[in-house]
N, C-alpha and C. Protein backbone atom coordinates (compact mmCIF):
# COMPACT_ATOMS: atom_id res chain seq x y z
N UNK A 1 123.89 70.21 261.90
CA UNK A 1 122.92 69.27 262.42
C UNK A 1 123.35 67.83 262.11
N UNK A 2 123.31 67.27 260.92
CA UNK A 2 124.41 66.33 260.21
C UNK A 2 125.63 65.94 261.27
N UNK A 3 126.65 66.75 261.43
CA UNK A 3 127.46 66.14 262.03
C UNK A 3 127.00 65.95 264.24
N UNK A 4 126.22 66.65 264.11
CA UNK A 4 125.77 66.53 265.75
C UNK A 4 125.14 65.27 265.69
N UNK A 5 124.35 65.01 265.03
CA UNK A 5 123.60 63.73 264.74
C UNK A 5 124.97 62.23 264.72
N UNK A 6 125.70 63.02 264.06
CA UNK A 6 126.85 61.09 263.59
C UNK A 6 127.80 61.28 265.12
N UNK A 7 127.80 62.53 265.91
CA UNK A 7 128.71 62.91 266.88
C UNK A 7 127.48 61.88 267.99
N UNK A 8 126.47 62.67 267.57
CA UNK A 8 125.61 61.49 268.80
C UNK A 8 125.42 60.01 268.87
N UNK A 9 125.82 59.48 267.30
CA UNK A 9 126.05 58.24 267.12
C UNK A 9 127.04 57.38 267.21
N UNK A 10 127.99 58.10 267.30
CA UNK A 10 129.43 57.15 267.42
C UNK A 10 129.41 57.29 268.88
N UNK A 11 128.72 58.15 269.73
CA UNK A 11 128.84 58.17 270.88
C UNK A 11 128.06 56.84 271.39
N UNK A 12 126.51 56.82 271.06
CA UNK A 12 125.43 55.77 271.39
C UNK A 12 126.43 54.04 271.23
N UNK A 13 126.78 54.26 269.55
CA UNK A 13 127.06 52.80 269.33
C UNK A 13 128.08 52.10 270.08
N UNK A 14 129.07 53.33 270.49
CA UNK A 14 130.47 53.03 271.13
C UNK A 14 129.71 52.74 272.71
N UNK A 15 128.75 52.54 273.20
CA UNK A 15 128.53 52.57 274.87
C UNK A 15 127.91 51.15 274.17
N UNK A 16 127.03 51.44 273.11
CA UNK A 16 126.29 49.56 273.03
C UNK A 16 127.30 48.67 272.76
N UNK A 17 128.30 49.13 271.91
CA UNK A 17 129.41 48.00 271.38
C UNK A 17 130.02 47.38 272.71
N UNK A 18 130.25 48.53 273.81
CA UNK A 18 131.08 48.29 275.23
C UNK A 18 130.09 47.35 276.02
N UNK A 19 128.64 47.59 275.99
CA UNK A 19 127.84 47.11 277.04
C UNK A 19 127.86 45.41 276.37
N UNK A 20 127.72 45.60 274.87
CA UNK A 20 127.72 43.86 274.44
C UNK A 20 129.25 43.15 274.45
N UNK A 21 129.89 43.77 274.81
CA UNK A 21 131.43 43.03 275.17
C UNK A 21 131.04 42.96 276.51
N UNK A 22 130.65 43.39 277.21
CA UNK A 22 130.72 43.28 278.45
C UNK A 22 129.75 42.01 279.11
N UNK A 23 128.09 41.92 278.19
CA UNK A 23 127.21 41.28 278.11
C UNK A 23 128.46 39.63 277.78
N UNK A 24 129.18 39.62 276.69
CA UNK A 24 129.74 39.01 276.28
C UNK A 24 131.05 37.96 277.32
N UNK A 25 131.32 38.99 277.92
CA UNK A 25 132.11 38.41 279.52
C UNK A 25 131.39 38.00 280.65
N UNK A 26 130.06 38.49 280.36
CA UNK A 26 129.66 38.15 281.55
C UNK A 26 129.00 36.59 281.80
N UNK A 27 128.83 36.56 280.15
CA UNK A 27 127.87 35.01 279.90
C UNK A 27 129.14 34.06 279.51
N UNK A 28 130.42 34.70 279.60
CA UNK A 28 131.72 33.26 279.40
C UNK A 28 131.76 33.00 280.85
N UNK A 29 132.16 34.59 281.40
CA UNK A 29 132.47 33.72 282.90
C UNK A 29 131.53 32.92 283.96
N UNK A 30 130.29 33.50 283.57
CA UNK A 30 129.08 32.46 284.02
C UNK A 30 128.91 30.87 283.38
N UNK A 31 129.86 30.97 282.37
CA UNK A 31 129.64 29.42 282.07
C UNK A 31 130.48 28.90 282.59
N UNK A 32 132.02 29.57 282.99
CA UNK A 32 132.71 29.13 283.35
C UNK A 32 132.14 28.41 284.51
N UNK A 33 131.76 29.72 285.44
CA UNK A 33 131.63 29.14 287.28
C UNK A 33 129.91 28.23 286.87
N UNK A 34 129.82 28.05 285.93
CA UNK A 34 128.26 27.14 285.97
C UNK A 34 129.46 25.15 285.66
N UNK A 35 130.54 25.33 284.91
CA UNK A 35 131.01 23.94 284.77
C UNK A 35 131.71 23.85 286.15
N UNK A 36 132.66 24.93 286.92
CA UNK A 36 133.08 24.37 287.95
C UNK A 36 132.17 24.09 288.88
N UNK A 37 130.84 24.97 289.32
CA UNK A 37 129.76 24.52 290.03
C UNK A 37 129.14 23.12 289.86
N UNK A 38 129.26 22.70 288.74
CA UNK A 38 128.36 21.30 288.41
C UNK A 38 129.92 20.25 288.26
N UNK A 39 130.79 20.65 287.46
CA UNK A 39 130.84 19.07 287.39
C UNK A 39 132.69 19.35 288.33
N UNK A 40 132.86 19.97 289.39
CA UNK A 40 133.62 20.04 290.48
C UNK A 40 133.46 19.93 291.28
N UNK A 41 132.66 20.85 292.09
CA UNK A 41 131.99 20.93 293.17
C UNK A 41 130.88 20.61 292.82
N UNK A 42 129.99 19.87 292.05
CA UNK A 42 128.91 18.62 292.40
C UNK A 42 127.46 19.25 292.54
N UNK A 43 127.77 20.99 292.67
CA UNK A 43 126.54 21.30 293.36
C UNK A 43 126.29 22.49 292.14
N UNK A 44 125.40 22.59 291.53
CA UNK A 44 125.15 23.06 290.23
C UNK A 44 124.55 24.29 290.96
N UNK A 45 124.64 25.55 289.72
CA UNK A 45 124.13 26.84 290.51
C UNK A 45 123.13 27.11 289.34
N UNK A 46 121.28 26.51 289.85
CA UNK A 46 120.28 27.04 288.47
C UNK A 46 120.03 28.26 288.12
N UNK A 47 120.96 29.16 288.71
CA UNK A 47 120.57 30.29 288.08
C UNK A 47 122.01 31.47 287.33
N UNK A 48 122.64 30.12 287.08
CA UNK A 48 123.72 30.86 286.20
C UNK A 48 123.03 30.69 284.98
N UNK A 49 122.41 29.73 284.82
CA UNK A 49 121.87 29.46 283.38
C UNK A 49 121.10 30.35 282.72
N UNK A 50 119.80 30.97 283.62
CA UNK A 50 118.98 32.41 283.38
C UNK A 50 119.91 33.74 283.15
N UNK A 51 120.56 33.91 283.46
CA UNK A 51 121.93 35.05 284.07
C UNK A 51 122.90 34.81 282.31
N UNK A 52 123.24 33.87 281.98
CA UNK A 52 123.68 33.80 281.05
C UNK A 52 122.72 34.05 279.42
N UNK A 53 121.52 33.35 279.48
CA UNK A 53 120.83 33.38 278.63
C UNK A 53 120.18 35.60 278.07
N UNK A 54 120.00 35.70 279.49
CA UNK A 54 119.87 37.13 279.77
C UNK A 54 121.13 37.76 278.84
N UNK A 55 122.45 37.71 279.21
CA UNK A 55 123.12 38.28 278.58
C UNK A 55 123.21 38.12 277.59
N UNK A 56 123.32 37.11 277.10
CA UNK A 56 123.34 36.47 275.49
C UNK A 56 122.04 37.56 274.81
N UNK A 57 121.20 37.65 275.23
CA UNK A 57 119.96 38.22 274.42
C UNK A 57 120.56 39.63 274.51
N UNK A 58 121.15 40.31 275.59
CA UNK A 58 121.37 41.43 275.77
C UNK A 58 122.29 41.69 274.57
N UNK A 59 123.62 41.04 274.74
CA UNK A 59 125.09 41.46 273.60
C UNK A 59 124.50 40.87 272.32
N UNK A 60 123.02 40.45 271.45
CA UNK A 60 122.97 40.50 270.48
C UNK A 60 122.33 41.78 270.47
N UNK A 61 121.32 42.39 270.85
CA UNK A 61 120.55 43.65 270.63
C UNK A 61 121.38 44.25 270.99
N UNK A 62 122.17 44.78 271.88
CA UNK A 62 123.66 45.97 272.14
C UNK A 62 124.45 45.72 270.43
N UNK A 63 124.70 44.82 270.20
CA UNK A 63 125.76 44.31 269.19
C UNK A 63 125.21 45.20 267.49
N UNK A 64 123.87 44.36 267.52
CA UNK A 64 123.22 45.08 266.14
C UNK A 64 123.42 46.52 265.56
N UNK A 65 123.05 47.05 266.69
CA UNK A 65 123.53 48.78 266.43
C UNK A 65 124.94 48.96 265.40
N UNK A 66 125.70 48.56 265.94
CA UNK A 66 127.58 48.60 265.65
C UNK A 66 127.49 47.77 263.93
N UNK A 67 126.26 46.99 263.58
CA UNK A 67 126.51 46.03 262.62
C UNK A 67 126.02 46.98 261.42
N UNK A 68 124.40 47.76 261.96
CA UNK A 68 123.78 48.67 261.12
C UNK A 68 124.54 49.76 260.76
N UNK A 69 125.68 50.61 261.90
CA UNK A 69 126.38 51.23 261.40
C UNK A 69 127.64 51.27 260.65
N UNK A 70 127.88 49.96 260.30
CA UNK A 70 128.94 49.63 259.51
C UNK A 70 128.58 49.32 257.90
N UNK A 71 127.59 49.06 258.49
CA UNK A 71 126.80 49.08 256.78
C UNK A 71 126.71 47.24 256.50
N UNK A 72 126.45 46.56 257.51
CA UNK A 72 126.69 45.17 257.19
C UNK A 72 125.47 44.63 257.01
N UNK A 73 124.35 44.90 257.71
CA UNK A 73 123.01 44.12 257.66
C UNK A 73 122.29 43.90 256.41
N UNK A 74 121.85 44.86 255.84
CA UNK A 74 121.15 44.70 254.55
C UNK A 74 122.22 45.02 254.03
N UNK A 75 123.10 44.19 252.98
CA UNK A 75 123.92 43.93 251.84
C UNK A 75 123.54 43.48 250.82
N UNK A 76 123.17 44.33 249.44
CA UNK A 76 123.16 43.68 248.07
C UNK A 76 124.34 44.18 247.67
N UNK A 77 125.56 43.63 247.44
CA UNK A 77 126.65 44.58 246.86
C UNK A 77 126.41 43.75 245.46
N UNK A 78 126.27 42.90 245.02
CA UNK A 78 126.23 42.41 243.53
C UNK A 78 125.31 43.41 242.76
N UNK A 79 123.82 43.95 243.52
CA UNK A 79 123.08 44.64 242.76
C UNK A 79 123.70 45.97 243.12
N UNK A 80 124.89 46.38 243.47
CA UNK A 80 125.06 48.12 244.10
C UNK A 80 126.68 48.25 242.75
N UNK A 81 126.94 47.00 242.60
CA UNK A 81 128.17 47.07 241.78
C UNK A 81 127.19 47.17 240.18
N UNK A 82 125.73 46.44 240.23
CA UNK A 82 125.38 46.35 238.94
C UNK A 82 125.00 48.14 238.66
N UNK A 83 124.30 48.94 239.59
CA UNK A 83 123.39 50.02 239.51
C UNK A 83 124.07 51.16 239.34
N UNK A 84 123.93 52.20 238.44
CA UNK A 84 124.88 53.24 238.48
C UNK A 84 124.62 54.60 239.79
N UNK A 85 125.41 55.34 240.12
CA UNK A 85 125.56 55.89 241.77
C UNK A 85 124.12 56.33 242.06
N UNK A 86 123.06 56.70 241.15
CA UNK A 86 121.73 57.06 241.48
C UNK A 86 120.94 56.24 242.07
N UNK A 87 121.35 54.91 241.12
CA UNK A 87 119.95 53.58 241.47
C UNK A 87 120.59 53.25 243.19
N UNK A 88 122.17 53.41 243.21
CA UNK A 88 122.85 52.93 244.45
C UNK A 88 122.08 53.81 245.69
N UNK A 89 122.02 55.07 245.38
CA UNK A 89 121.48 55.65 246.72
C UNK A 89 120.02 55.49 246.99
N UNK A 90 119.21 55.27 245.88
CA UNK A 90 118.31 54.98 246.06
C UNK A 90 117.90 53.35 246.45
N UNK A 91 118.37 52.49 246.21
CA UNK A 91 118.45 50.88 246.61
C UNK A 91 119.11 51.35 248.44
N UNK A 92 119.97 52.16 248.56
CA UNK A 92 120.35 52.22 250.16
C UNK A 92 119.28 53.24 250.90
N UNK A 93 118.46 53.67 250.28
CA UNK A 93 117.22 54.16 250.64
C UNK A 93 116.56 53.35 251.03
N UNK A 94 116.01 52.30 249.64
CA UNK A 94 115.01 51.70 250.15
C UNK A 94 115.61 50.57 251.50
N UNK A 95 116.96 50.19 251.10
CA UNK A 95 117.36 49.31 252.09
C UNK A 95 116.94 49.79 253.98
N UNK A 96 117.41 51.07 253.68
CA UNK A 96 117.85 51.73 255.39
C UNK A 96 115.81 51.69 255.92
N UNK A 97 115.02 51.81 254.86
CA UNK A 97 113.78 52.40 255.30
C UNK A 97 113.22 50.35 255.64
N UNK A 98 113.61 49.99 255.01
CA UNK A 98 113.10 48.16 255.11
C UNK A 98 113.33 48.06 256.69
N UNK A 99 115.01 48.32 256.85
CA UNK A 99 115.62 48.48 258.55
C UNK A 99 115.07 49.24 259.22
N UNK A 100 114.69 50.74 258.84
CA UNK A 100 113.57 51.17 259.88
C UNK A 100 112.55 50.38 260.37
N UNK A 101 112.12 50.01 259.42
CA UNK A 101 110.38 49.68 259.91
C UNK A 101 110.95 47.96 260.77
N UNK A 102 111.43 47.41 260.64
CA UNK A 102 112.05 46.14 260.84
C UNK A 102 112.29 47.00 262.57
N UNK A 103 113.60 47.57 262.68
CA UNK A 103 113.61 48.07 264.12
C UNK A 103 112.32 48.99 264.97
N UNK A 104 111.25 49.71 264.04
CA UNK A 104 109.91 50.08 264.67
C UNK A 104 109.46 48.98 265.22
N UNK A 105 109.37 47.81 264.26
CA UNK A 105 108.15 46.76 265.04
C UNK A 105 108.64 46.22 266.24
N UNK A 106 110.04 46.12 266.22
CA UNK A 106 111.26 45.61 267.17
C UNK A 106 110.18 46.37 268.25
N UNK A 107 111.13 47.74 268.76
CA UNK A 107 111.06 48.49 269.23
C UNK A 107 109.37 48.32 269.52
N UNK A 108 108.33 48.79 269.25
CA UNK A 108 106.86 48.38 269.48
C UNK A 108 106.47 47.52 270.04
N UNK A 109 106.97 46.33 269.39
CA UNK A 109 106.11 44.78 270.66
C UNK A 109 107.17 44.56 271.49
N UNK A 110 108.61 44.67 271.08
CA UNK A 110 109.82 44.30 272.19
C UNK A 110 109.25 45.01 273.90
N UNK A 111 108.75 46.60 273.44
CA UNK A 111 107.83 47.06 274.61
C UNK A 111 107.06 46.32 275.21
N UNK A 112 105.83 46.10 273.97
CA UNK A 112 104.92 44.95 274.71
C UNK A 112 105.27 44.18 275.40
N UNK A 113 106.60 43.11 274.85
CA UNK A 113 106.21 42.02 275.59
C UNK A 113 107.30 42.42 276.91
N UNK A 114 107.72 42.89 277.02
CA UNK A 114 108.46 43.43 278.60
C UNK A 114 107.40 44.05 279.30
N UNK A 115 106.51 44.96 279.06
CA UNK A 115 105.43 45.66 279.60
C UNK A 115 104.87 44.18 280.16
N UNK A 116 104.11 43.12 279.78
CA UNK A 116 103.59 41.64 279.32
C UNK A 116 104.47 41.00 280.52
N UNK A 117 106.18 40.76 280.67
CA UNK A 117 106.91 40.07 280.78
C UNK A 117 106.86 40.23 282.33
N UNK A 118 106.53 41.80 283.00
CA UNK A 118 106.68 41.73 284.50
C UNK A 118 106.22 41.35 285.42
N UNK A 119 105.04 40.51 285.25
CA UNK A 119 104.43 39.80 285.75
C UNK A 119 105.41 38.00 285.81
N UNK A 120 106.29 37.45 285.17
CA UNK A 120 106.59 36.12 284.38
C UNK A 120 107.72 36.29 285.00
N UNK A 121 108.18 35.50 286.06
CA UNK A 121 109.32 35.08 286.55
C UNK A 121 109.83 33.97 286.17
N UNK A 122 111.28 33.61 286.52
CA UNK A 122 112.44 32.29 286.28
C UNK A 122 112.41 31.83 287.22
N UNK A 123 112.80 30.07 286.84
CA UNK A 123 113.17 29.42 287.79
C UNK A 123 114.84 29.42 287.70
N UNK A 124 114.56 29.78 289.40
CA UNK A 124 115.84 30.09 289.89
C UNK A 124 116.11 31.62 290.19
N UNK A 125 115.90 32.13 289.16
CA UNK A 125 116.27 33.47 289.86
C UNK A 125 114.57 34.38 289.92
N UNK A 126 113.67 33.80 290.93
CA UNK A 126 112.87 34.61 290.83
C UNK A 126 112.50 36.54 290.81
N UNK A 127 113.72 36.96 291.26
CA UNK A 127 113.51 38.25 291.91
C UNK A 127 113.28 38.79 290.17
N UNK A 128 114.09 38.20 289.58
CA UNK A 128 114.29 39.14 288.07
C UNK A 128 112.47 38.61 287.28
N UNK A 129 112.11 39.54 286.84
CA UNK A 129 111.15 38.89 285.94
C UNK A 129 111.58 39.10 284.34
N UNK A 130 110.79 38.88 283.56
CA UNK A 130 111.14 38.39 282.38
C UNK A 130 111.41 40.06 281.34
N UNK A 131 110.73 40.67 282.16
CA UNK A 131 110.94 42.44 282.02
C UNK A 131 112.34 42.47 281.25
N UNK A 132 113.16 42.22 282.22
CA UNK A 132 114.98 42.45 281.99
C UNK A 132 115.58 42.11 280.47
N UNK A 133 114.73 40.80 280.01
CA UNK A 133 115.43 39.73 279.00
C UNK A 133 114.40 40.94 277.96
N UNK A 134 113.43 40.63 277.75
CA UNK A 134 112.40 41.69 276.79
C UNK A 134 112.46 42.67 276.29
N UNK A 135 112.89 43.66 277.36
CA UNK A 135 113.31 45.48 277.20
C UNK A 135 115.00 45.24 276.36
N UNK A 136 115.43 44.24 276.40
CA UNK A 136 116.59 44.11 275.56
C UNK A 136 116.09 44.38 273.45
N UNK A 137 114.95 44.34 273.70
CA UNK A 137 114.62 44.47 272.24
C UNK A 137 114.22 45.83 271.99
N UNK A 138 113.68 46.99 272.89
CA UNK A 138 113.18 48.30 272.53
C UNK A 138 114.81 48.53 272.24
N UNK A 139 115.56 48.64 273.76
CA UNK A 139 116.95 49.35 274.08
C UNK A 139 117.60 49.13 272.75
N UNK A 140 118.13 48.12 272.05
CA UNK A 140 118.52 47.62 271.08
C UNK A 140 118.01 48.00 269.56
N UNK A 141 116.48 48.33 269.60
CA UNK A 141 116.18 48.95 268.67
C UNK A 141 116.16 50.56 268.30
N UNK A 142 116.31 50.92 269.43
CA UNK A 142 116.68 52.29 269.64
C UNK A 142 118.02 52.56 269.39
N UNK A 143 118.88 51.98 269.53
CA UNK A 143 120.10 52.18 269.87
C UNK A 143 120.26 51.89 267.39
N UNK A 144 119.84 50.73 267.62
CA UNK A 144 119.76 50.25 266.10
C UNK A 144 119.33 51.62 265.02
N UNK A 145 117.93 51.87 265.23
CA UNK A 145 117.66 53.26 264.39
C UNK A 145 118.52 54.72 264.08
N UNK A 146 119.30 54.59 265.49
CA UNK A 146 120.45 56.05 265.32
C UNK A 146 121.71 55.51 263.93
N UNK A 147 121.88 53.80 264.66
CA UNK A 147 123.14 53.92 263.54
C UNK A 147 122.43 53.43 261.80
N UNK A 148 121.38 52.99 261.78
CA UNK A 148 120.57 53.00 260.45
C UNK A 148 120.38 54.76 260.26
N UNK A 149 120.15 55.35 260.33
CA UNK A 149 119.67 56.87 260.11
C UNK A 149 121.64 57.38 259.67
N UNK A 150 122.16 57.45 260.53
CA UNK A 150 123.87 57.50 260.89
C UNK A 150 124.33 56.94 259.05
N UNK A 151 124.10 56.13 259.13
CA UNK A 151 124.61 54.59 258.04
C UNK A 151 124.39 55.32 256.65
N UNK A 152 122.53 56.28 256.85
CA UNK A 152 122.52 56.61 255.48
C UNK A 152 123.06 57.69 254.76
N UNK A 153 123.24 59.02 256.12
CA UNK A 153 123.92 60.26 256.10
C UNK A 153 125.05 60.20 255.64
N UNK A 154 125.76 58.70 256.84
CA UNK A 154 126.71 59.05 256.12
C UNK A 154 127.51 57.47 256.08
N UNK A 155 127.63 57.13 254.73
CA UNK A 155 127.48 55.66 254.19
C UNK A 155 129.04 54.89 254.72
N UNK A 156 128.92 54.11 255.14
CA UNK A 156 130.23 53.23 255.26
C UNK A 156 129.63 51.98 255.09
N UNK A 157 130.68 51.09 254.26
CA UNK A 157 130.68 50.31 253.64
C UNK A 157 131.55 48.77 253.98
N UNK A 158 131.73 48.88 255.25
CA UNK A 158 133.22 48.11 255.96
C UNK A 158 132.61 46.52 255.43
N UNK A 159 131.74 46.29 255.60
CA UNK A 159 131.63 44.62 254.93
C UNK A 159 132.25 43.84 254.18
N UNK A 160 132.58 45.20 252.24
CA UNK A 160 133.28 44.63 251.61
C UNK A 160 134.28 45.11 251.78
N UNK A 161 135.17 45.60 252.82
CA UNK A 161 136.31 45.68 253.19
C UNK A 161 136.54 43.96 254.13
N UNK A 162 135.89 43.50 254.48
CA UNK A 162 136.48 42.67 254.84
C UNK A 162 136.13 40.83 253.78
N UNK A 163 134.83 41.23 253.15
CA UNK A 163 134.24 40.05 252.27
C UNK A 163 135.76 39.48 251.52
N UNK A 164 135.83 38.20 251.92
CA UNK A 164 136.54 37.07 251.51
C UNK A 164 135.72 36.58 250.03
């Protein structure tokens, strides 16, 4: 069960990690064609700006997932180096359960306010309503809880592999 669970997680995080690189290209090259639109060709396009902001919100909630499962978000390593291996699993207890409830509330009003949001259109790109930018917080928190649950089963620690 254990390993079907981390098999379903490296699967989840590896499609969010791809979708926020992708989120991530999509809001460079929109800035790109937003400077040649304005200050080349003279004629500015207002709805690269919505289009970009969208993604940006998207590749941080895609992104988080990949951060929780690396073990980077909640970090006390000064108090995990002080605690001997008992107090440690239990401090990454209480840590992972702080991140639950943190991604529940996510996940809970992030609903709301997209449920809230479909009514609330942009200027410029009316067709999209505000739905799109919003539901970036359930998707993201969902995606977040597999690699927090993932994180505690089974612990990786890559942060202070890289802490300078």
């Amino acid at each position: 069960m254990k390993q079907g669970f981390l098999q379903l997680e490296r699967w989840t995080t590896r499609i969010a990690l791809i979708l926020a690189c992708l989120m991530l290209v999509v809001a460079s090259s929109l800035g790109v064609f937003q400077i040649v639109t304005r200050f080349i060709l003279e004629q500015p396009a207002e709805w690269t700006e919505v289009l970009i902001r969208f993604s940006l919100i998207w590749m941080l909630f895609l992104g988080i997932p990949a951060a929780f499962r690396q073990g980077a978000m909640v970090s006390v390593d000064a108090l995990k180096r002080a605690l001997p291996s008992r107090g440690v699993r239990l401090l990454e207890a209480a840590a992972a359960l702080a991140a639950l409830a943190l991604m529940l509330l996510i996940l809970w009003w992030g609903w709301d306010y997209a449920v809230r949001g479909k009514v609330q259109t942009m200027a410029g790109l009316e067709e999209l309503t505000m739905f799109w930018a919003y539901v970036a917080m359930p998707v993201g928190a969902i995606f977040s809880i597999i690699g927090i649950v993932a994180n505690y089963l089974d612990p990786r620690h890559m942060e202070l592999e890289t802490a300078q």
